[in-house]
N, C-alpha and C. Protein backbone atom coordinates (compact mmCIF):
# COMPACT_ATOMS: atom_id res chain seq x y z
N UNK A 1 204.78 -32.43 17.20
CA UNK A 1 204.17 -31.99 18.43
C UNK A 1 205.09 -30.95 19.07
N UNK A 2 204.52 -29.42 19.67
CA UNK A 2 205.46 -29.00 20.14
C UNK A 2 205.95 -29.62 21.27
N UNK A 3 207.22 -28.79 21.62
CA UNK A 3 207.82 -28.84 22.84
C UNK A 3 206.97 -28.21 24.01
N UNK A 4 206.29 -28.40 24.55
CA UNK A 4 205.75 -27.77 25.90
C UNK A 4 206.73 -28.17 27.34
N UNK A 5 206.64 -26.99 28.00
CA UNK A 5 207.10 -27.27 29.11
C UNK A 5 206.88 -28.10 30.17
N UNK A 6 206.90 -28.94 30.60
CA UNK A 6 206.41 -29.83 31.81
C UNK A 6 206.61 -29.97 33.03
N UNK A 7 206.97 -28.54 33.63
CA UNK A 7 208.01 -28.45 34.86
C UNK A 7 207.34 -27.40 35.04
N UNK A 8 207.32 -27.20 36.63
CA UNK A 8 206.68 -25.41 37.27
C UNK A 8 207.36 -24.40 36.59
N UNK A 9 206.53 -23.57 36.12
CA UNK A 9 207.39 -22.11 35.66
C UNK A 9 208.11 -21.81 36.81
N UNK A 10 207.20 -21.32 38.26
CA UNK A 10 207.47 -20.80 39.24
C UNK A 10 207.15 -21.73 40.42
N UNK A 11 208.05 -21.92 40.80
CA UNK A 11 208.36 -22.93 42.28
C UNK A 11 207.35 -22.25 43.30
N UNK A 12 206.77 -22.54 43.88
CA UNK A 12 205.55 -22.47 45.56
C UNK A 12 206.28 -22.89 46.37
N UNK A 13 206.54 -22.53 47.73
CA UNK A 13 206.88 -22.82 48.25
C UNK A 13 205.85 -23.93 49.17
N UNK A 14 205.35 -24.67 49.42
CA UNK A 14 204.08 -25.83 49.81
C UNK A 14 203.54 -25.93 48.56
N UNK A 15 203.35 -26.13 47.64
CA UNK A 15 202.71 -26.23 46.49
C UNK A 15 202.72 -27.85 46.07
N UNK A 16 201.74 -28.53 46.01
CA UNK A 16 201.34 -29.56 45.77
C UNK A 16 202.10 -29.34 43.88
N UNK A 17 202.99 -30.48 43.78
CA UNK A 17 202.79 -30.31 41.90
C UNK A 17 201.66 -30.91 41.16
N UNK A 18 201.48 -30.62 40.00
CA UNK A 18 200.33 -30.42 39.35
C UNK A 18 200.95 -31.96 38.65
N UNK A 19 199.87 -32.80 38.18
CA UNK A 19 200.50 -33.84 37.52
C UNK A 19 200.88 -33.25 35.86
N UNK A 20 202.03 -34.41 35.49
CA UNK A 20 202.55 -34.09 34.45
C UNK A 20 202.23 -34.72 33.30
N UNK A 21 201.56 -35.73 33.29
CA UNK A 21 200.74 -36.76 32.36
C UNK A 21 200.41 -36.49 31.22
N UNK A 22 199.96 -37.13 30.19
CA UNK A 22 199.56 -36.09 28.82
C UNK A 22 198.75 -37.26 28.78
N UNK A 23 197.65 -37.05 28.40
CA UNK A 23 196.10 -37.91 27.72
C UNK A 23 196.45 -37.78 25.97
N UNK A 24 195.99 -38.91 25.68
CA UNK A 24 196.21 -39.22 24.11
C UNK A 24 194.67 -38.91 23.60
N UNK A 25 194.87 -37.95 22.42
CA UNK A 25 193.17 -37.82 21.51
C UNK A 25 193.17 -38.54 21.19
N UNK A 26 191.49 -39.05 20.33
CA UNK A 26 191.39 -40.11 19.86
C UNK A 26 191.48 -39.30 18.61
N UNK A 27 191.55 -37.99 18.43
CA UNK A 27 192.06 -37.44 17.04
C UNK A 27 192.88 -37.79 16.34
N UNK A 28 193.10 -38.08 15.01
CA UNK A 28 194.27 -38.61 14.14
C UNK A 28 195.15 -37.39 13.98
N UNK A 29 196.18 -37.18 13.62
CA UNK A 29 197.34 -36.36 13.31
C UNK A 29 197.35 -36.60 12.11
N UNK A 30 197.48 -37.95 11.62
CA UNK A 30 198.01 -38.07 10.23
C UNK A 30 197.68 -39.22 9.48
N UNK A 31 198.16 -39.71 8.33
CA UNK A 31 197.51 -40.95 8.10
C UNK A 31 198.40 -42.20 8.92
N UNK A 32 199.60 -42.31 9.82
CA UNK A 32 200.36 -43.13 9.86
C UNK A 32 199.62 -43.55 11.18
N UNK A 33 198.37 -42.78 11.82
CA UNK A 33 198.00 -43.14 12.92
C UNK A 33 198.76 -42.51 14.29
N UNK A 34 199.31 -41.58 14.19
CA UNK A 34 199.60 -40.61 15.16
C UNK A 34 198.57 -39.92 15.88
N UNK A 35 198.18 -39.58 17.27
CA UNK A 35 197.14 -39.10 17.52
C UNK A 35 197.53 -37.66 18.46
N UNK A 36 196.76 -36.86 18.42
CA UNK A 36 197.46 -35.36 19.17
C UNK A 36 197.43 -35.63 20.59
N UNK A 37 198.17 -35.14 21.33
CA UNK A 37 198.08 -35.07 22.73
C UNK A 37 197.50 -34.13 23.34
N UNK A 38 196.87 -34.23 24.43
CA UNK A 38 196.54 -32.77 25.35
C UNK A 38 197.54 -32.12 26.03
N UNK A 39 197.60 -31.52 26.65
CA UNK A 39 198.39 -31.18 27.67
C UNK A 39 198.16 -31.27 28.93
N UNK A 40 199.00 -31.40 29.27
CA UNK A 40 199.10 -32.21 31.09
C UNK A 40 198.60 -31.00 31.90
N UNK A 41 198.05 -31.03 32.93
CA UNK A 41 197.47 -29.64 33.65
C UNK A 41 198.45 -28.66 34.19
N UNK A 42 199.92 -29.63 33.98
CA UNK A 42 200.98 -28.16 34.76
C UNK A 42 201.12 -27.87 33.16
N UNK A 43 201.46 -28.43 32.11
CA UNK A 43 201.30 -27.44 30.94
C UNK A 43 200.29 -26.35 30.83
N UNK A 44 199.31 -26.60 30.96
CA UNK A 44 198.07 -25.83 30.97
C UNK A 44 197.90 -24.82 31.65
N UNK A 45 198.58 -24.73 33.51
CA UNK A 45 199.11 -23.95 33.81
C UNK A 45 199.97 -23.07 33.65
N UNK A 46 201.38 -23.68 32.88
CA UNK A 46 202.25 -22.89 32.57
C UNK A 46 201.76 -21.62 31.22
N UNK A 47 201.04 -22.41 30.55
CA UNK A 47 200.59 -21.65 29.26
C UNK A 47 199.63 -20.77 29.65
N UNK A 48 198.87 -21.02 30.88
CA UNK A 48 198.19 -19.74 31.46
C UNK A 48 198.63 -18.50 31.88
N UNK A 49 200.21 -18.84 32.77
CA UNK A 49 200.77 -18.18 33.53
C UNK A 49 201.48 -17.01 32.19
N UNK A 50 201.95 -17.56 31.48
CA UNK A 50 202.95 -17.26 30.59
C UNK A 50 201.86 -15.91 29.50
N UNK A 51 200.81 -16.41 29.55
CA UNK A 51 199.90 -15.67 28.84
C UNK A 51 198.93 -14.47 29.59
N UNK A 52 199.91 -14.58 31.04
CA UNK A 52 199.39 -13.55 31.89
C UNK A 52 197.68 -13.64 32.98
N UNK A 53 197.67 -14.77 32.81
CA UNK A 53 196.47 -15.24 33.75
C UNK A 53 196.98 -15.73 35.10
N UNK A 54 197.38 -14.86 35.72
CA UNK A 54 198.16 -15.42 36.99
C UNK A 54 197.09 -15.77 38.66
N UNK A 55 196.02 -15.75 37.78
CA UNK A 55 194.59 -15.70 39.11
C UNK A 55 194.59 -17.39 39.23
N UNK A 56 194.70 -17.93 38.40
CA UNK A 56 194.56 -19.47 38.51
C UNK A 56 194.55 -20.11 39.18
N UNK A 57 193.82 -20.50 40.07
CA UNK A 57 194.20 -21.80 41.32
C UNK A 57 194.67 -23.07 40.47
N UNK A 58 196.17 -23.52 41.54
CA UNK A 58 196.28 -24.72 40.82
C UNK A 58 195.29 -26.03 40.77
N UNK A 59 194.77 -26.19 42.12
CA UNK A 59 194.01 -27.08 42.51
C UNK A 59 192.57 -27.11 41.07
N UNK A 60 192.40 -26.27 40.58
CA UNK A 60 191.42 -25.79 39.62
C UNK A 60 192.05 -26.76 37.96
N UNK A 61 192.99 -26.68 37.98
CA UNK A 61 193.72 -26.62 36.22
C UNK A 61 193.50 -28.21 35.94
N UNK A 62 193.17 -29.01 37.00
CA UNK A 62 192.90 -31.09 36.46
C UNK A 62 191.37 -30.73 36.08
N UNK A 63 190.89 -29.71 36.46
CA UNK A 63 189.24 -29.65 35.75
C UNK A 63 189.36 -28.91 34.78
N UNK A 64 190.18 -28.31 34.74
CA UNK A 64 189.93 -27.37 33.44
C UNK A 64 190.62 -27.99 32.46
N UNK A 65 191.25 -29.34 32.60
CA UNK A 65 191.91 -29.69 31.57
C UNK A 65 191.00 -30.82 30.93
N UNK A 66 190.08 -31.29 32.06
CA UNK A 66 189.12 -32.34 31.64
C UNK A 66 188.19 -31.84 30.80
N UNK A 67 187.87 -30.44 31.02
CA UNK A 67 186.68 -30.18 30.18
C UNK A 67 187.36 -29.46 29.07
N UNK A 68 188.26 -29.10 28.42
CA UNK A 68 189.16 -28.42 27.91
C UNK A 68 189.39 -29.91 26.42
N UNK A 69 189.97 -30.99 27.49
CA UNK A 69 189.73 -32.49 26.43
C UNK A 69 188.18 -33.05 25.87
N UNK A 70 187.55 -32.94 26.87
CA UNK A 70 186.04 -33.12 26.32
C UNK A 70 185.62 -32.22 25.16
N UNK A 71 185.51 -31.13 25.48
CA UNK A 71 185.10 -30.43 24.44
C UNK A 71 185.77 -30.52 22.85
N UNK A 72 187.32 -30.80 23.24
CA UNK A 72 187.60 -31.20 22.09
C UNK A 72 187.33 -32.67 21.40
N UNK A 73 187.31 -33.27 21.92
CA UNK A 73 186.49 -34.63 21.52
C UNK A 73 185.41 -34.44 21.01
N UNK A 74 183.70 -33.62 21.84
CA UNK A 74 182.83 -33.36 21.22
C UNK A 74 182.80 -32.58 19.99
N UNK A 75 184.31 -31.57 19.86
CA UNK A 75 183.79 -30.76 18.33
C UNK A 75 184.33 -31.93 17.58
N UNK A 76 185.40 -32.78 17.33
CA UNK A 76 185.94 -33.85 16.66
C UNK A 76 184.43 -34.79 16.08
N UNK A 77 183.77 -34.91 17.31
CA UNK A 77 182.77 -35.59 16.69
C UNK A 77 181.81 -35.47 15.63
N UNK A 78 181.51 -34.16 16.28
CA UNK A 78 180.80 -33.35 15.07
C UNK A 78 181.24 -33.16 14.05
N UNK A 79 182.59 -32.47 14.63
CA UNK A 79 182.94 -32.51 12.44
C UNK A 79 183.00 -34.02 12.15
N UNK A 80 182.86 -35.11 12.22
CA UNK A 80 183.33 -36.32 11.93
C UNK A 80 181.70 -36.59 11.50
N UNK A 81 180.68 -35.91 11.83
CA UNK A 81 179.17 -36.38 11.26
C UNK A 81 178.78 -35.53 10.11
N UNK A 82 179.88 -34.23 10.01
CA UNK A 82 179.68 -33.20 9.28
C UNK A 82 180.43 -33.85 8.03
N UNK A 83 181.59 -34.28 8.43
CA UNK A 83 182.06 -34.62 6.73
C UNK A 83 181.60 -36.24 6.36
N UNK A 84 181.00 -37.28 7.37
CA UNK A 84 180.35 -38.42 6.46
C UNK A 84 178.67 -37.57 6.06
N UNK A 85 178.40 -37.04 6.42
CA UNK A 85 177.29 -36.34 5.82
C UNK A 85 177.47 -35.35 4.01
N UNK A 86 178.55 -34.63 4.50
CA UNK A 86 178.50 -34.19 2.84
C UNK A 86 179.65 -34.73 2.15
N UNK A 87 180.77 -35.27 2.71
CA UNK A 87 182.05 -36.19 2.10
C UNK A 87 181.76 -37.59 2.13
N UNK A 88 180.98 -38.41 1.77
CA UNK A 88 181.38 -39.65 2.14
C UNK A 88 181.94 -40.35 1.90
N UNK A 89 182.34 -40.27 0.65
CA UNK A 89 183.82 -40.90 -0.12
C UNK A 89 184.65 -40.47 0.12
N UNK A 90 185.07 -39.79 1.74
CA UNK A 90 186.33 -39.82 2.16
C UNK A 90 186.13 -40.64 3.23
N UNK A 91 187.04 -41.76 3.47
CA UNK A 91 188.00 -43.05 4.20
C UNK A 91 188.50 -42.54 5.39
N UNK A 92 189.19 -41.43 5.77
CA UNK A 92 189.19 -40.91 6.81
C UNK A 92 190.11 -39.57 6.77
N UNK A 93 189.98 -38.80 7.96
CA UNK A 93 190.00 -37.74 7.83
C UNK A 93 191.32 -37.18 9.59
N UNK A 94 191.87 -36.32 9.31
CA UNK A 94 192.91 -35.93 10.28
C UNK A 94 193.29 -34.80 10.45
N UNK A 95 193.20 -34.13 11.37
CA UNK A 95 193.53 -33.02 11.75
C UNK A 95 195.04 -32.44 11.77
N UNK A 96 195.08 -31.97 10.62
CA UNK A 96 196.50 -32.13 10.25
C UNK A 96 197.43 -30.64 10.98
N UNK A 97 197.07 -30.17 11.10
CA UNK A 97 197.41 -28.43 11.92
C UNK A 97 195.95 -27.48 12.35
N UNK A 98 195.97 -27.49 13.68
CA UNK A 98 194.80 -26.86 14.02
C UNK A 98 195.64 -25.48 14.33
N UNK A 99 194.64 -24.89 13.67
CA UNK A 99 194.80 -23.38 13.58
C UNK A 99 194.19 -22.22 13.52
N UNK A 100 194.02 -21.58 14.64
CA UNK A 100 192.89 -20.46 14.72
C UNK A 100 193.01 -19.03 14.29
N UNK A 101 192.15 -18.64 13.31
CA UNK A 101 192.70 -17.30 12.88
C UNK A 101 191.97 -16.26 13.55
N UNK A 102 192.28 -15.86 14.55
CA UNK A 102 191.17 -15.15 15.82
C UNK A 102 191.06 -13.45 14.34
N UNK A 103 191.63 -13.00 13.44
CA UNK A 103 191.26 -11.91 13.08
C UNK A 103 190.58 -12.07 12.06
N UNK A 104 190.00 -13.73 11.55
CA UNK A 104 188.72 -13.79 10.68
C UNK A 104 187.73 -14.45 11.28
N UNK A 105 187.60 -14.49 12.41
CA UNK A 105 186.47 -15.07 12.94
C UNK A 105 185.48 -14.10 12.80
């Protein structure tokens, strides 16, 4: 799992902190039963900030992290109907490195 940051990039001066929590997927990692984590909404922030999206309300980033986990749950599911549909003699299945190749999409 990487290292993510879990601390304000940039200090507010009144700034409510963002919680630091991490939600567990019900995604597998591996076969030993490891499961991926999300990221906590000040991660989510920070990885916004850092990537130059500095419009962000913080008050905004606990929803965007909820639907951000949902959605990944719902594609999990799907592929999980997609491979007992044409794999079924596979026992189970884990997301072993998610990885997006944005220049073959």
């Amino acid at each position: 799992m990487p290292n993510l940051p879990n601390e304000p990039l940039h200090a507010t001066p009144g700034a409510s902190p963002l919680p630091t929590a991490r939600e567990i997927s019900s995604i597998p990692m591996n076969s030993e039963g490891e499961r991926w984590q999300y990221p906590s909404p000040q991660q989510m922030l920070n990885a916004m900030t850092r990537k130059g999206y500095d419009g962000t309300s913080p008050e905004d980033v606990p929803a965007m992290v909820a639907v951000h986990n949902w959605l990944n749950e719902g594609s999990w599911e799907e592929i999980l109907k997609w491979e007992r549909k044409y794999f079924p003699y596979f026992f189970s299945v884990v997301l072993a490195n998610p990885v997006i190749m944005f220049d073959h999409i």
